[in-house]
Protein backbone atom coordinates (compact mmCIF):
# COMPACT_ATOMS: atom_id res chain seq x y z
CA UNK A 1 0.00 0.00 0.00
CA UNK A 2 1.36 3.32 -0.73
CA UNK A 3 1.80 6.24 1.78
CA UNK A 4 -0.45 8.45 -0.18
CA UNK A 5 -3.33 5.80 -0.36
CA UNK A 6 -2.16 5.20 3.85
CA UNK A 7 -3.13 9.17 4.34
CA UNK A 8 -6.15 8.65 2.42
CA UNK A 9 -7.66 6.21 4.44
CA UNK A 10 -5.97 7.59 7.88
CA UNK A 11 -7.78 10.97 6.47
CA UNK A 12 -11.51 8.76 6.35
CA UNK A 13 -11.01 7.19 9.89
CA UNK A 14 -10.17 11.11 10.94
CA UNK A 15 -13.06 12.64 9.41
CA UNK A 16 -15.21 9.80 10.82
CA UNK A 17 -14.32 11.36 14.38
CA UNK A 18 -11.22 8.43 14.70
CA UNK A 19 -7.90 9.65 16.22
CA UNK A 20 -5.73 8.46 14.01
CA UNK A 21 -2.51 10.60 15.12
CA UNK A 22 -1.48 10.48 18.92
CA UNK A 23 -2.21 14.19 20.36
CA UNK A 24 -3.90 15.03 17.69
CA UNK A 25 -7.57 14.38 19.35
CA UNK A 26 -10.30 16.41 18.08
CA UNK A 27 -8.85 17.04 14.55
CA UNK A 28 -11.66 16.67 11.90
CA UNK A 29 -9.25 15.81 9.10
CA UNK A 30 -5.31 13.82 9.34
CA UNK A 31 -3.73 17.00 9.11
CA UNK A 32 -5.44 18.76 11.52
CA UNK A 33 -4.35 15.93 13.43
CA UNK A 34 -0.78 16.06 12.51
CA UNK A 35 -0.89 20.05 13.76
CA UNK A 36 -2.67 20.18 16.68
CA UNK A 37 -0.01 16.96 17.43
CA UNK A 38 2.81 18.93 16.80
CA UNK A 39 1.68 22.31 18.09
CA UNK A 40 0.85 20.43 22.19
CA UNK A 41 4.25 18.83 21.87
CA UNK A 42 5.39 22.17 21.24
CA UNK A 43 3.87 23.76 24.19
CA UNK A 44 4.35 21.17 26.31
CA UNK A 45 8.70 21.70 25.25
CA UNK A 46 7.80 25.38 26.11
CA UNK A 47 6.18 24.71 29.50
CA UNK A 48 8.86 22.00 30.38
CA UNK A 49 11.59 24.82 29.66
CA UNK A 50 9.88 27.17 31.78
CA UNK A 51 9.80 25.03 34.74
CA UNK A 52 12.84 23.61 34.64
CA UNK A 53 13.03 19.71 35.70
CA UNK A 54 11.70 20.15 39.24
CA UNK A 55 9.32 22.40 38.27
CA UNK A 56 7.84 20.54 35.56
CA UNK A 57 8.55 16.91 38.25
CA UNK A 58 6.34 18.90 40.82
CA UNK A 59 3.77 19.34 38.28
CA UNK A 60 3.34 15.75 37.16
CA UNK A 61 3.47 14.66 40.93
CA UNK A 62 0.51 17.04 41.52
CA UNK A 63 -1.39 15.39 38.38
CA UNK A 64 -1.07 12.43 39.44
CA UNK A 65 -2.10 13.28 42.84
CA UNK A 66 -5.30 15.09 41.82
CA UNK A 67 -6.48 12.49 39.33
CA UNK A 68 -5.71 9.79 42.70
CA UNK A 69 -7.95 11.97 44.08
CA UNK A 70 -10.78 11.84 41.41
CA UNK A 71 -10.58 8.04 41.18
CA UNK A 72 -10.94 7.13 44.44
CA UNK A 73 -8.73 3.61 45.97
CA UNK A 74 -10.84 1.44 44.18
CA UNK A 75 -10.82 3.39 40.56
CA UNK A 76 -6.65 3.87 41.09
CA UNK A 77 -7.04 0.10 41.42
CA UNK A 78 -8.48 -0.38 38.78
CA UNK A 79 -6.69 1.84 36.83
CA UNK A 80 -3.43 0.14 37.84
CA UNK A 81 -4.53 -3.60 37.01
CA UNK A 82 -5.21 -2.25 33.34
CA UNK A 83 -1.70 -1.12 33.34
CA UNK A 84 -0.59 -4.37 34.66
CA UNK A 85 -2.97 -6.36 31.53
CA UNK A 86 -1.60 -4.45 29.03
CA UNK A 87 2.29 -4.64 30.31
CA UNK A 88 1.96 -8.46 30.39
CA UNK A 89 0.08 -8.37 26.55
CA UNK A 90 3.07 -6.42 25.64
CA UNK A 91 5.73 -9.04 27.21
CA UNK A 92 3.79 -12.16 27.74
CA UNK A 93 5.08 -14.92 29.77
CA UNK A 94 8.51 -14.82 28.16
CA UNK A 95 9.24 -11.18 28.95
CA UNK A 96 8.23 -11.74 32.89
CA UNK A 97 10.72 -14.65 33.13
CA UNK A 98 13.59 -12.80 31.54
CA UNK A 99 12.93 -9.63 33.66
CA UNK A 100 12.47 -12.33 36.79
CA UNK A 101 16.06 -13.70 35.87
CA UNK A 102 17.27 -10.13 35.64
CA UNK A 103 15.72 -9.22 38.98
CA UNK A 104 16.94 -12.53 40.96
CA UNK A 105 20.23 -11.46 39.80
CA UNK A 106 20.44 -8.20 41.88
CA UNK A 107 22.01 -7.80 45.22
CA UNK A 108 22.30 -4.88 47.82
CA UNK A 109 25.32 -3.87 46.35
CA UNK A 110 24.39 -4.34 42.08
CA UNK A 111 21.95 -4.16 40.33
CA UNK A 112 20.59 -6.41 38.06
CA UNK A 113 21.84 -5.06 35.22
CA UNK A 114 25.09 -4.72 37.06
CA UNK A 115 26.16 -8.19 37.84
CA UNK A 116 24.79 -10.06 34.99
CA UNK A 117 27.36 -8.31 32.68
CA UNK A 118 30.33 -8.60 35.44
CA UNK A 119 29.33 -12.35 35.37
CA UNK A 120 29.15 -12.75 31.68
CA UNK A 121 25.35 -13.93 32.06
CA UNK A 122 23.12 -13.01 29.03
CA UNK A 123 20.11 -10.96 29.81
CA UNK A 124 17.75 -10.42 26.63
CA UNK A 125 15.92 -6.89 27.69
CA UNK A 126 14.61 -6.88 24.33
CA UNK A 127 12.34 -9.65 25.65
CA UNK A 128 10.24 -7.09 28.58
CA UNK A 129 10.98 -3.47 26.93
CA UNK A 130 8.25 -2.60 24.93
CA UNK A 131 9.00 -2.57 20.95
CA UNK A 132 8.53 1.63 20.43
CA UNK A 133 10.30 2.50 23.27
C-alpha cells in the first residue's frame, strides 16, 4: 500500500471522528491531526523549559495526585490492574521470566543489570521493553 493511499484512508477514519494521530484528538481531518499533534508537543517543550526539571517533576506529581484523588482507591485500582494487563500483553510470559532472571540477579550492592554483565550472564531486555520504546 502506498503512503499516499495510507493518508487517504488515515484521512476517512479522521473525518469519521477516529484519532488516528497520537495528540492530535479532536482534529476533523489527518492534518489537523498532525498540527494540533505537533503544536501540544510544542507547548508542552515550552512549559517544560519554563519550569525547569523540578518544576515541571512537581507538576506531574501534583497530576497524578489530583487524578488519585478523582478516582478514588478502588478506581486507582483499577486503573493500575489495566496497566498491569496491558504490560503483560506487551511481554507475555517470556518477557516476565527474563525480567524475573534479571531481577533474581540483583544484590544490595548491584543491580541487576550490574552483575549479569560482570558475570558474563546473558540478559535479553529486548524480551520485557516494549518494541517503540
Amino acid at each position: 500500500m502506498s503512503s499516499e493511499q495510507e493518508r487517504r484512508e488515515l484521512d476517512a477514519k479522521a473525518r469519521q471522528g477516529e484519532t488516528v494521530v497520537p495528540g492530535g484528538t479532536g482534529g476533523k481531518s489527518l492534518e489537523a491531526q498532525e498540527h494540533l499533534a505537533e503544536g501540544r508537543s510544542r507547548g508542552g517543550q515550552t512549559r517544560k523549559d519554563q519550569l525547569g526539571h523540578e518544576g515541571y517533576q512537581e507538576l506531574g506529581s501534583k497530576g497524578g495526585q489530583t487524578r488519585k484523588d478523582q478516582l478514588g482507591p478502588e478506581g486507582y485500582q483499577e486503573l493500575g490492574s489495566k496497566g498491569g494487563q496491558t504490560r503483560k500483553e506487551q511481554i507475555g510470559h517470556e518477557g516476565y521470566q527474563e525480567m524475573g532472571r534479571k531481577g533474581g540477579l540483583s544484590s544490595t550492592d548491584k543491580s541487576g543489570g550490574e552483575r549479569p554483565s560482570e558475570e558474563g550472564i546473558e540478559i535479553d531486555e529486548s524480551k520485557y521493553k516494549t518494541r517503540d520504546r
